[in-house]
C-alpha atoms as a PDB file:
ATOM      1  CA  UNK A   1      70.834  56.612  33.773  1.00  0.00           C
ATOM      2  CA  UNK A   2      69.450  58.334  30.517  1.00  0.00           C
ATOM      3  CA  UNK A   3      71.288  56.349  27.797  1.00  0.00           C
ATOM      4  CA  UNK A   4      69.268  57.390  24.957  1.00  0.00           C
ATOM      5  CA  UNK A   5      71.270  60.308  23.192  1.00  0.00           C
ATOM      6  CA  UNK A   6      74.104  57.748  22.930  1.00  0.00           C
ATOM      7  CA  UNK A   7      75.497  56.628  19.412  1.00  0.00           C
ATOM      8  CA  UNK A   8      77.397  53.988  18.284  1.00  0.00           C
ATOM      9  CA  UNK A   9      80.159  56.555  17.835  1.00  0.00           C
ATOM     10  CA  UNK A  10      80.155  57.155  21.945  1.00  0.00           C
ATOM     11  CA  UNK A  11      81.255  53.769  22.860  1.00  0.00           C
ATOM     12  CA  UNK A  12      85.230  53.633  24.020  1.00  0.00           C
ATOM     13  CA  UNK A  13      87.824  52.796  22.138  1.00  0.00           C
ATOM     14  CA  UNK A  14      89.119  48.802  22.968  1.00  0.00           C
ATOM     15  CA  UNK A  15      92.366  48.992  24.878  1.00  0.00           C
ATOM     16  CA  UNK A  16      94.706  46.114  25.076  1.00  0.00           C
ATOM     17  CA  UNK A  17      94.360  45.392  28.443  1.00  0.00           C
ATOM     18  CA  UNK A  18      90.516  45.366  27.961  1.00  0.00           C
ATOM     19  CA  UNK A  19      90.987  42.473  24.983  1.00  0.00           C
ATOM     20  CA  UNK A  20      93.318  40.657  27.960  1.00  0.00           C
ATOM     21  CA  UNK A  21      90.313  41.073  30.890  1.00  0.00           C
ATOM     22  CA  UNK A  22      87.724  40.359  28.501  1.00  0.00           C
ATOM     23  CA  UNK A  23      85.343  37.170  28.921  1.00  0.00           C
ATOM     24  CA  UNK A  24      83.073  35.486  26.584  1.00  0.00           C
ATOM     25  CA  UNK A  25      79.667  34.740  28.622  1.00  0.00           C
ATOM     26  CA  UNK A  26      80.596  30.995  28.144  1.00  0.00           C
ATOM     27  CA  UNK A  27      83.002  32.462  30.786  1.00  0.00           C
ATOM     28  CA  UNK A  28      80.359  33.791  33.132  1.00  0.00           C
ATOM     29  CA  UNK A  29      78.963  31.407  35.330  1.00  0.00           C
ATOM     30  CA  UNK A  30      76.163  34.449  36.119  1.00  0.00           C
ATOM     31  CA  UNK A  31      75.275  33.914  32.523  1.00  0.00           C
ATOM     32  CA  UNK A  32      75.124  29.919  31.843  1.00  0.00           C
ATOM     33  CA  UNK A  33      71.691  30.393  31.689  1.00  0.00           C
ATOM     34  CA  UNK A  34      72.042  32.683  28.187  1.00  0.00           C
ATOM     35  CA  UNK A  35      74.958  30.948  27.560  1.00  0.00           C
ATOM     36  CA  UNK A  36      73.140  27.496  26.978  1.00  0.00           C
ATOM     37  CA  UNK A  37      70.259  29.584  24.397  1.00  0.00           C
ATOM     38  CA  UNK A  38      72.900  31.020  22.775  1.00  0.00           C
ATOM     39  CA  UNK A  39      74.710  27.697  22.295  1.00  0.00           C
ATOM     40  CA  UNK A  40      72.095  25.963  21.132  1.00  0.00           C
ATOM     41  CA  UNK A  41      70.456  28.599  19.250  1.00  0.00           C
ATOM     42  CA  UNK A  42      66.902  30.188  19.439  1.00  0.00           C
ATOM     43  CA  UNK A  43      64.193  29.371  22.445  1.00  0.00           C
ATOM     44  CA  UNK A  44      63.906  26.457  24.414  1.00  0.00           C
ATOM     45  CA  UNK A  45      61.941  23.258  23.043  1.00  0.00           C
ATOM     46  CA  UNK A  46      58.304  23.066  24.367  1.00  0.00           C
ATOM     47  CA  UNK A  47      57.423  19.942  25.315  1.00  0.00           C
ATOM     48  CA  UNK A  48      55.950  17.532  22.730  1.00  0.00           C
ATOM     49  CA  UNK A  49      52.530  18.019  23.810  1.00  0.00           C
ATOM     50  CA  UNK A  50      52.435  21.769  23.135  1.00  0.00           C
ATOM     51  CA  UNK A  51      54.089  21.526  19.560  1.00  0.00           C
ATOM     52  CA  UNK A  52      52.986  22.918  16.666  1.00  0.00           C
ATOM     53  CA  UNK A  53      52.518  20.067  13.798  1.00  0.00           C
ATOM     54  CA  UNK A  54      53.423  20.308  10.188  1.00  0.00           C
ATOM     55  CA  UNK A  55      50.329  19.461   8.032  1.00  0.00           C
ATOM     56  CA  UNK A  56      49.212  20.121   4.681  1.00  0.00           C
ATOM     57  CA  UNK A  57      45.445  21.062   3.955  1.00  0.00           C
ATOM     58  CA  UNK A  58      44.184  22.811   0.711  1.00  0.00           C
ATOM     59  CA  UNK A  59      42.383  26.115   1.253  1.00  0.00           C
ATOM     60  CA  UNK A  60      40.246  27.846  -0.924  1.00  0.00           C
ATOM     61  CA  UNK A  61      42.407  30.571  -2.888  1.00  0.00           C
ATOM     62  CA  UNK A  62      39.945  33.508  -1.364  1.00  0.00           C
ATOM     63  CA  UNK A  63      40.473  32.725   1.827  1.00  0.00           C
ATOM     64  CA  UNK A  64      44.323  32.372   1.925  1.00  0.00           C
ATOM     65  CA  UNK A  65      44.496  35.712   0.344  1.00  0.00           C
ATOM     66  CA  UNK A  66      42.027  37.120   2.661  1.00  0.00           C
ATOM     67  CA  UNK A  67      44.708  36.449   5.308  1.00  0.00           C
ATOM     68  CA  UNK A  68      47.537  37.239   3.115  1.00  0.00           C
ATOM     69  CA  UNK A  69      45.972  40.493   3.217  1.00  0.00           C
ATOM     70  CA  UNK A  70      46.596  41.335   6.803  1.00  0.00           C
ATOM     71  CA  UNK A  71      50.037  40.811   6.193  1.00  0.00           C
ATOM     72  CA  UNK A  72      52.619  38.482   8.391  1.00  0.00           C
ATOM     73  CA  UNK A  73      51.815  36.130  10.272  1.00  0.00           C
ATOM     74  CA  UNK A  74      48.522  34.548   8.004  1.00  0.00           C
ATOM     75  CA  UNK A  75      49.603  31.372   9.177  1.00  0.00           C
ATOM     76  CA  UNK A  76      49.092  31.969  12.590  1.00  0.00           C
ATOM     77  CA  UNK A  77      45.591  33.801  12.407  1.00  0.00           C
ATOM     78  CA  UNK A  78      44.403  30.928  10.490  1.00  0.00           C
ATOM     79  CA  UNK A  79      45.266  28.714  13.365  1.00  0.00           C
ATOM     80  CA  UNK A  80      43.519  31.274  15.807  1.00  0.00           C
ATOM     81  CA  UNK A  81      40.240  31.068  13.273  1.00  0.00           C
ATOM     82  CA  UNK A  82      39.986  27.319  13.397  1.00  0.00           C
ATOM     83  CA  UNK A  83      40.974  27.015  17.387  1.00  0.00           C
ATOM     84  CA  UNK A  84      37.800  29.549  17.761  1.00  0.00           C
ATOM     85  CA  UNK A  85      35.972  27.582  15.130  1.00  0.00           C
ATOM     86  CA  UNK A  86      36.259  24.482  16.963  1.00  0.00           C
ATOM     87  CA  UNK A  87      35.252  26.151  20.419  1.00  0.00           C
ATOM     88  CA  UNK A  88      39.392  25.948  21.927  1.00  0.00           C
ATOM     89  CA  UNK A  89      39.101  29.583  22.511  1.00  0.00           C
ATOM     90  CA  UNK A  90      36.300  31.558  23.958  1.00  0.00           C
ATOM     91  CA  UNK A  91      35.062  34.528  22.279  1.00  0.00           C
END
């Protein structure tokens, strides 16, 4: 079903007895699953092996704006750099 041409204008008006049969999806036990990410908010925890680590290290002012540059995400490129740099990823 082609849903594309629809705007937020097409969607049906609430009735009452749609408020009285409607569920939250804390409701739905198809849904506990999405239930439990919504209820605790964002994606699940990786374990503590595979965390990221908050550090502080001083770079060189070129080289933070070279990856400024590139626009979002600097951060994580500069990760990717070193990890190559230090032979974690092939190429």
């Amino acid at each position: 079903m082609d849903l594309s041409d629809l705007g937020p204008d097409d969607a049906p008006e609430l009735t009452p007895e749609m408020m009285r049969n409607a569920r939250t999806i804390f409701e739905i036990p198809e849904l506990a699953d999405l239930a439990e990410l919504v209820r605790k908010g964002g994606r699940p925890a990786l374990p503590e092996r595979d965390r990221k680590r908050r550090v502080t290290i001083m770079l060189d002012p070129d080289v933070i704006e070279h990856f400024k540059a590139e626009g979002k995400g600097w951060q994580t490129r500069i990760n990717a750099a070193l990890r190559k740099a230090a032979g974690f990823d092939p190429s």
